[in-house]
N, C-alpha and C. Protein backbone atom coordinates (compact mmCIF):
# COMPACT_ATOMS: atom_id res chain seq x y z
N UNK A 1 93.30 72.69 98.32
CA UNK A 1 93.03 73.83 97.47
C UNK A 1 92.81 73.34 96.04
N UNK A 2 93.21 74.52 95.18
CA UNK A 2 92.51 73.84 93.56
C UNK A 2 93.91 73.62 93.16
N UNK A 3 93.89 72.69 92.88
CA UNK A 3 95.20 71.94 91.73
C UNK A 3 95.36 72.48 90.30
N UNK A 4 94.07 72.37 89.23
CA UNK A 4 94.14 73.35 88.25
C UNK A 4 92.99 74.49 88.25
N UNK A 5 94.06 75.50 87.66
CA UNK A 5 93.02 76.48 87.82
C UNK A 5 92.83 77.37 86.04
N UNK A 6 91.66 77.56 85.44
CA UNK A 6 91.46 78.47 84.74
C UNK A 6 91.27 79.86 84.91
N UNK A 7 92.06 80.40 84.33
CA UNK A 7 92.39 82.02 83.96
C UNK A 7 91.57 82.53 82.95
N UNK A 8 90.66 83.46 83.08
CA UNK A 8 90.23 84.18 81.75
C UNK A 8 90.88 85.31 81.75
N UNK A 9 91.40 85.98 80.61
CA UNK A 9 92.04 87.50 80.57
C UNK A 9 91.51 88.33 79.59
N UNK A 10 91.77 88.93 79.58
CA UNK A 10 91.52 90.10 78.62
C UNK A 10 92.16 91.47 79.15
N UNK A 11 92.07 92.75 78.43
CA UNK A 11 93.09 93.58 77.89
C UNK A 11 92.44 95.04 79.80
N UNK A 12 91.62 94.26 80.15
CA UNK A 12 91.36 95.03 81.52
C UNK A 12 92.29 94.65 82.90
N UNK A 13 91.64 96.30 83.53
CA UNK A 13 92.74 96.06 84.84
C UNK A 13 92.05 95.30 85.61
N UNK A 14 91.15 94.38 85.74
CA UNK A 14 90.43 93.99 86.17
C UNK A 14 90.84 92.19 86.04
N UNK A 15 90.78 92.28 84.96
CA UNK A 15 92.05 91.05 84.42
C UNK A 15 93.04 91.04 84.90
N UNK A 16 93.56 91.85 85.13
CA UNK A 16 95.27 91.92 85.81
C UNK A 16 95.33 91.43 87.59
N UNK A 17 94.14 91.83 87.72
CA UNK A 17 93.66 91.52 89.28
C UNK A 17 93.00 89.55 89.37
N UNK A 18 92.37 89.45 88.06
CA UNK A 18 91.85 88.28 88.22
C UNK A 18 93.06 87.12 88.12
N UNK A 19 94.27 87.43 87.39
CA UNK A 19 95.82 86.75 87.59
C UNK A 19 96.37 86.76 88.47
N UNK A 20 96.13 88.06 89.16
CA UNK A 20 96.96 87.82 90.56
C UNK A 20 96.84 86.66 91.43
N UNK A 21 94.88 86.79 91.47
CA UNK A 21 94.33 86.12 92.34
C UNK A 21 94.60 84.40 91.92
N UNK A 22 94.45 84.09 90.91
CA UNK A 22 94.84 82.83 89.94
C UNK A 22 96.22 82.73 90.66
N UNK A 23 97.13 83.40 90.74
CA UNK A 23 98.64 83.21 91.07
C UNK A 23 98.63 82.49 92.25
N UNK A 24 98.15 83.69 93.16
CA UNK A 24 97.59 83.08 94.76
C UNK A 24 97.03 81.68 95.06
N UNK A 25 96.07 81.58 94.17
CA UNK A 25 95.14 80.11 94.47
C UNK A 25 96.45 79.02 94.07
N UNK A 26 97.25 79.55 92.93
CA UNK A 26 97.73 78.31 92.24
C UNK A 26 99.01 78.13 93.37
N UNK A 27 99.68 79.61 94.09
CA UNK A 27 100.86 79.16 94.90
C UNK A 27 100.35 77.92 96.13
N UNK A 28 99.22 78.26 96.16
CA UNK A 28 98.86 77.40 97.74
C UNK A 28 98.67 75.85 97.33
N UNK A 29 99.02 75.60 96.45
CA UNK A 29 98.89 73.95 96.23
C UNK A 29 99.69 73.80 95.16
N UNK A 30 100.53 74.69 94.88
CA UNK A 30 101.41 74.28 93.82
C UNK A 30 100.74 73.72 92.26
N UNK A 31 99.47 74.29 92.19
CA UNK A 31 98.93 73.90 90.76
C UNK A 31 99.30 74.31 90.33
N UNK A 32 98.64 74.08 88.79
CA UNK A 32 98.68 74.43 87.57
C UNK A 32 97.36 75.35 86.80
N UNK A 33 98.35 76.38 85.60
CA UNK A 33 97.04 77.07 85.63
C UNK A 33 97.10 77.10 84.04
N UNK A 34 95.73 77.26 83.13
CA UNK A 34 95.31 77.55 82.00
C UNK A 34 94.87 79.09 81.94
N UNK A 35 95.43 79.76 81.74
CA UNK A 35 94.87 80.94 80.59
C UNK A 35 94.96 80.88 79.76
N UNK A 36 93.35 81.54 79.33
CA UNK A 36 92.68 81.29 77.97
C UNK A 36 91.99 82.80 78.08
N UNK A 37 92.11 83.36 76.71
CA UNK A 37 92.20 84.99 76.25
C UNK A 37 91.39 84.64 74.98
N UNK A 38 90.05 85.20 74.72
CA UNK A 38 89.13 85.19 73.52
C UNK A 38 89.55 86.14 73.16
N UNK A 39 89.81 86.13 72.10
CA UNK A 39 90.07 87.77 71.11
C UNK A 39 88.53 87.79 70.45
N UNK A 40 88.41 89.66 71.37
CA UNK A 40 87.30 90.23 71.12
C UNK A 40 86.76 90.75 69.88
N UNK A 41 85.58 90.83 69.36
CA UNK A 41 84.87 91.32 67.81
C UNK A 41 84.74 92.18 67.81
N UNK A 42 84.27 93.01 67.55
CA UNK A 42 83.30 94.13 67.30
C UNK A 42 82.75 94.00 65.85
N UNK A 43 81.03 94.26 65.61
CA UNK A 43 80.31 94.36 65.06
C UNK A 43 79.92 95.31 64.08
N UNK A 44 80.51 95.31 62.76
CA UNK A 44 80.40 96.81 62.02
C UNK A 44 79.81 96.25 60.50
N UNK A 45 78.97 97.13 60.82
CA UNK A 45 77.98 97.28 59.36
C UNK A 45 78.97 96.60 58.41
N UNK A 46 78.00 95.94 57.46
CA UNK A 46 78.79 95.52 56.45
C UNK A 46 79.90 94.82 56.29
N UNK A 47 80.65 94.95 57.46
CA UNK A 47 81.92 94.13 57.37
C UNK A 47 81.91 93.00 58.12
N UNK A 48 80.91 92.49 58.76
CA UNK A 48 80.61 91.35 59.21
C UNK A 48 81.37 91.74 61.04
N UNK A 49 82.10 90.65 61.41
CA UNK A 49 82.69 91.02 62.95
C UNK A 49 84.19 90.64 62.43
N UNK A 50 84.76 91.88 62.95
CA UNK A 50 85.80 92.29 62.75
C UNK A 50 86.88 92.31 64.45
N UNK A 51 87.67 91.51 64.26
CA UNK A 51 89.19 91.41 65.25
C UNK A 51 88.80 93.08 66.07
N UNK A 52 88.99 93.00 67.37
CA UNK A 52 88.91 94.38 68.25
C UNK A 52 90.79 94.56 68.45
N UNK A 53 91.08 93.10 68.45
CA UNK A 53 92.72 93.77 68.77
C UNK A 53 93.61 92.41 67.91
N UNK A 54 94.49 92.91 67.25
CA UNK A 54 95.36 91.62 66.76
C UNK A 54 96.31 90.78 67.25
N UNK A 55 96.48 89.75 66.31
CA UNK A 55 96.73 88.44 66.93
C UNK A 55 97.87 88.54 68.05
N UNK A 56 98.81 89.23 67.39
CA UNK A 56 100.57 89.25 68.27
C UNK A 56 99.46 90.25 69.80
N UNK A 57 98.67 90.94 69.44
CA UNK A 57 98.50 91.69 71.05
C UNK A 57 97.94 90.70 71.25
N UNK A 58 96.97 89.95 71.15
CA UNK A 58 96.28 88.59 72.05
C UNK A 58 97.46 88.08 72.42
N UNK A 59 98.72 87.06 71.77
CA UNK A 59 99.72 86.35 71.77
C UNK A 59 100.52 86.88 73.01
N UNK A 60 100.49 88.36 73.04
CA UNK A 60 101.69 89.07 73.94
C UNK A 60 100.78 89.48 75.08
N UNK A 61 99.59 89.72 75.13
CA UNK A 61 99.19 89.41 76.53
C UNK A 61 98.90 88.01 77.32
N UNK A 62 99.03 87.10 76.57
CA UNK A 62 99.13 85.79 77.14
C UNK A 62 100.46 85.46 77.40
N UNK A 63 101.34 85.85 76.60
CA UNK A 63 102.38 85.28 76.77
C UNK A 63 102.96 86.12 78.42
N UNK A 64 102.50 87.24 78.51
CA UNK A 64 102.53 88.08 79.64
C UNK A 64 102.47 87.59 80.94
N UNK A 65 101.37 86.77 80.77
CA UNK A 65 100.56 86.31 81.77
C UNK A 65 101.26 84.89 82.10
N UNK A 66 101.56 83.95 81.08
CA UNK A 66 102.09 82.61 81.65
C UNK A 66 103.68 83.26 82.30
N UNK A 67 104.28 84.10 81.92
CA UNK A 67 105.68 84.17 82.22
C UNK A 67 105.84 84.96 83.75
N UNK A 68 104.61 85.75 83.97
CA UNK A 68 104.17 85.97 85.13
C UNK A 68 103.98 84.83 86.46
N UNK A 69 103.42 83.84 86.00
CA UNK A 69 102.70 82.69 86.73
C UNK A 69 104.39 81.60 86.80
N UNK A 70 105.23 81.69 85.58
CA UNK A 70 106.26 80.72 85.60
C UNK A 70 106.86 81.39 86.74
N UNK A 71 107.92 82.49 86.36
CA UNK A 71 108.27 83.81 87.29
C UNK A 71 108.35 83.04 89.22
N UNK A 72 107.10 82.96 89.02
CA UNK A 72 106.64 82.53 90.58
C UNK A 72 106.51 81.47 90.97
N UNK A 73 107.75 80.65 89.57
CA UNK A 73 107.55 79.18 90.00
C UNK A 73 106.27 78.18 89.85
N UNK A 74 104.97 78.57 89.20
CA UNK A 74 104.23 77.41 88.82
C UNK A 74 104.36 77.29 87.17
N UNK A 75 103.42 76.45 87.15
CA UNK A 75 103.09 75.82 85.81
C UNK A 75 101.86 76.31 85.19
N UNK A 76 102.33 77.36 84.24
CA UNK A 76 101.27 77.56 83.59
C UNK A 76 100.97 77.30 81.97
N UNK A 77 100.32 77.47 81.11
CA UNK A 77 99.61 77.87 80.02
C UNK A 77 98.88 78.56 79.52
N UNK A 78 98.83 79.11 78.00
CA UNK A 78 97.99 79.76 77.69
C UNK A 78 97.45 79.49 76.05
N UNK A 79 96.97 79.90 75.80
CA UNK A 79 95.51 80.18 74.62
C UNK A 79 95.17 80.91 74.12
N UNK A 80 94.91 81.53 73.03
CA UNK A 80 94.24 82.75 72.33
C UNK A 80 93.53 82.03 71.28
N UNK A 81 91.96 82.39 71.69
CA UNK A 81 90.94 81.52 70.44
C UNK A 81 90.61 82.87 70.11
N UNK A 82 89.69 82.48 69.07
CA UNK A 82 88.52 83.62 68.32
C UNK A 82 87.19 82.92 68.92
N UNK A 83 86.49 83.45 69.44
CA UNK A 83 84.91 82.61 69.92
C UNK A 83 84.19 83.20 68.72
N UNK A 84 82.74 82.39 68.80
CA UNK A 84 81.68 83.27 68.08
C UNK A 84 81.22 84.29 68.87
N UNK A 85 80.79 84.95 67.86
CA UNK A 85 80.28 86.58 68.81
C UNK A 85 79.08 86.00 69.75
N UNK A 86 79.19 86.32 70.76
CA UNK A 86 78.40 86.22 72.10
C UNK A 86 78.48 84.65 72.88
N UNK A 87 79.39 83.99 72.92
CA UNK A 87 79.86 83.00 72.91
C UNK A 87 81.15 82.62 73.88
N UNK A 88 81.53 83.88 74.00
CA UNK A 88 82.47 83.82 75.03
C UNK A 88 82.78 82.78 76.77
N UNK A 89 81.13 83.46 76.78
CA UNK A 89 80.72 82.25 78.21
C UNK A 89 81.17 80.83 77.97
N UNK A 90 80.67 80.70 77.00
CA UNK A 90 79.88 78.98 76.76
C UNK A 90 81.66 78.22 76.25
N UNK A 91 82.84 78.96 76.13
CA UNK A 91 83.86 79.05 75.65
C UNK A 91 84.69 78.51 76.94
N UNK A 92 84.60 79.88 78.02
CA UNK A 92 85.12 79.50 78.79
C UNK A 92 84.57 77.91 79.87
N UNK A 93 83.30 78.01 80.22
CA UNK A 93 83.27 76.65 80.40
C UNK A 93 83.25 75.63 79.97
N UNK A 94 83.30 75.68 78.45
CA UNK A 94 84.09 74.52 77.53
C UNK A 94 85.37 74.00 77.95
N UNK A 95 86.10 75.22 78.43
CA UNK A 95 88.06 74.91 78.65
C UNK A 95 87.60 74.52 80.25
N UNK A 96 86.74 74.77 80.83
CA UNK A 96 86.90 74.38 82.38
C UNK A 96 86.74 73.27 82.26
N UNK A 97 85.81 72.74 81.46
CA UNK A 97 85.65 70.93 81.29
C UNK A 97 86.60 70.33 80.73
N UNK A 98 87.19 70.31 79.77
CA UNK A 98 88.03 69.94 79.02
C UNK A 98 89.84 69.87 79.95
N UNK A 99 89.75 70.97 80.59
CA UNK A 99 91.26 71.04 81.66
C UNK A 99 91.08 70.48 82.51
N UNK A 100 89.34 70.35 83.06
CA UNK A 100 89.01 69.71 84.35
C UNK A 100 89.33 70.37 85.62
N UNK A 101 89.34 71.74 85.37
CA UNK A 101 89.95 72.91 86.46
C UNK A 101 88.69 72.69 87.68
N UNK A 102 89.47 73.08 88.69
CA UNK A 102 88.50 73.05 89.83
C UNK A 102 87.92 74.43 90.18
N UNK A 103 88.43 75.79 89.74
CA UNK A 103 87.92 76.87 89.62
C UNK A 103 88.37 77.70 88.72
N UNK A 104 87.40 78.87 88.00
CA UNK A 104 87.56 79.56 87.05
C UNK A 104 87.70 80.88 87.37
N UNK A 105 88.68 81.19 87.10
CA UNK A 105 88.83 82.74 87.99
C UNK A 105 88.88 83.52 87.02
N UNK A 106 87.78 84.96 86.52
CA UNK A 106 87.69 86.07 85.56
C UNK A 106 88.02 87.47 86.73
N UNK A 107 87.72 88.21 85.64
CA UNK A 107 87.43 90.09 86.22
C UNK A 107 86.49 90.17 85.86
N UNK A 108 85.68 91.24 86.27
CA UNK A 108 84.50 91.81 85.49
C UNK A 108 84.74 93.18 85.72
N UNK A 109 84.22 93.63 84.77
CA UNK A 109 84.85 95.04 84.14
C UNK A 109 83.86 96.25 85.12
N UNK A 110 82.69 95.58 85.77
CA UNK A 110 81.75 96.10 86.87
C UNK A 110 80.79 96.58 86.46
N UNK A 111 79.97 96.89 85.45
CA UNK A 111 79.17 97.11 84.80
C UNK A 111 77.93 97.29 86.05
N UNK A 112 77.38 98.49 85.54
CA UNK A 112 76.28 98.34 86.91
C UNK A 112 74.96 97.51 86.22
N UNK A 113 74.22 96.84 87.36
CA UNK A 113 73.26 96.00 87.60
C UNK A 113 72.46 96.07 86.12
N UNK A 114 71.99 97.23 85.64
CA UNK A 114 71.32 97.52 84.71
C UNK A 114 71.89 97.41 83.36
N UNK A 115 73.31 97.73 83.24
CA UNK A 115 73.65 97.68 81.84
C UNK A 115 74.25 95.98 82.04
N UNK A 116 74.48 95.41 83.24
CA UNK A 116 74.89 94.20 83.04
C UNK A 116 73.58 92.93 82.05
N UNK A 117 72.21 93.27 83.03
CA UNK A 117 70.85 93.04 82.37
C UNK A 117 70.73 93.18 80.88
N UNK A 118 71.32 94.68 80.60
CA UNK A 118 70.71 94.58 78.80
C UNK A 118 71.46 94.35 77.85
N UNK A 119 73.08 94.84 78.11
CA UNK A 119 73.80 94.21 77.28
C UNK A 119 74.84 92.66 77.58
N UNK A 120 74.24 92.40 78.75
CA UNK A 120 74.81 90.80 78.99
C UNK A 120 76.15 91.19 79.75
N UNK A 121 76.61 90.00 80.51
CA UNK A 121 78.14 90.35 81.15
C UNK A 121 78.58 88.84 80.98
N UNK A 122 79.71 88.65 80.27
CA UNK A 122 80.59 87.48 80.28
C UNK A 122 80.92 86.68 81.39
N UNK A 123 80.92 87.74 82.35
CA UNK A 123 81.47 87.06 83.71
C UNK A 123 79.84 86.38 84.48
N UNK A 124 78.77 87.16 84.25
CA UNK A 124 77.34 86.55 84.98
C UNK A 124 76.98 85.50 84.34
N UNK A 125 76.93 85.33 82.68
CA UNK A 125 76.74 84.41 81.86
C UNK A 125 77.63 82.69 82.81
N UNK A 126 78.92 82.86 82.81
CA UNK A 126 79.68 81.90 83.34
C UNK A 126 79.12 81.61 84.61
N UNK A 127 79.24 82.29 85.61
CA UNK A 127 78.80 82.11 86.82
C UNK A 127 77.24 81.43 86.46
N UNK A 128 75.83 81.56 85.90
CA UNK A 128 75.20 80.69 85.53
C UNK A 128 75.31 79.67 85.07
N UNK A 129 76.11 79.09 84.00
CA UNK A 129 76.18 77.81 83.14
C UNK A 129 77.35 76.82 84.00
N UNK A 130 78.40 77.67 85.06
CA UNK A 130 79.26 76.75 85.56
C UNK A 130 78.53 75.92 86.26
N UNK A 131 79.38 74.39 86.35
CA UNK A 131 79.27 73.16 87.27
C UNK A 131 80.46 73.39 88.46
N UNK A 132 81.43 74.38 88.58
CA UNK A 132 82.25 74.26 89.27
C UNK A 132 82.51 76.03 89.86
N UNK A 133 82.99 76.23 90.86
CA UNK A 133 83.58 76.94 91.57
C UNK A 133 83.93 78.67 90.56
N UNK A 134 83.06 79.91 90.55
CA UNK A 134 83.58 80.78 89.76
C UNK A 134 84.38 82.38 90.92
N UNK A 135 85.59 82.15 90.69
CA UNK A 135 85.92 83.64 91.46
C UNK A 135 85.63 84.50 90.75
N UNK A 136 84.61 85.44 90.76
CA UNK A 136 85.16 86.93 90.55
C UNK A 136 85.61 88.08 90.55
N UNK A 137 86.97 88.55 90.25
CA UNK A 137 87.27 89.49 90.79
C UNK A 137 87.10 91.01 90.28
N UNK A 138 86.78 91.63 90.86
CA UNK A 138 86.56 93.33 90.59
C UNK A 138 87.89 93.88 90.45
């Protein structure tokens, strides 16, 4: 099975499902896992890109998440970056190379076919640019 595994999270239930599944992969071989949580922008006139949620909530949903994964007896970690706006992708398979994870497990928030097309989906972006193994979970 996968030995290390990357976690993406964020503040969806969809996320909460993509940890579980991370939990699962990581109990069956006793890996180790990286979550890594981009704190999201939003884009407002004039004020350039502005924090969607602050630091201690990034901090406390990660910290959520490794104590979850310890809890159950593995080894985990976690992360809270700032990416550049639209950058998120290219972020997470930065940390897949760098940890050397054998799969990257996200959520996707489900966006249908069409709005995934025009306003982009984090999770399709990855699944294109990966060299390695992407779960996604709904």
């Amino acid at each position: 099975m996968y030995d290390k595994i990357l976690v993406a999270i964020d503040h969806s239930a969809a996320s909460d499902r993509a940890l579980a599944a991370a939990k699962d992969l990581a109990s069956l071989s006793r890996g180790e896992v990286w979550i890594l949580h981009l704190r999201e922008r939003e884009v407002i006139a004039r004020m350039g890109q502005v924090p969607a949620e602050s630091e201690s909530e990034a901090g406390s949903k990660v910290d959520d998440a490794v104590k979850v994964l310890a809890d159950a007896g593995l080894r985990a970690q976690g992360e809270v970056r700032d990416p550049l706006f639209g950058h998120a992708a290219r972020e997470i398979i930065e940390d897949a190379k760098l940890h050397d994870v054998g799969v990257i497990v996200m959520g996707t928030r489900g966006r249908s076919e069409l709005t995934g097309l025009v306003l982009g989906s984090t999770a399709h972006k990855v699944i294109h640019l990966a060299d390695r193994p992407v779960l996604i979970v709904r």
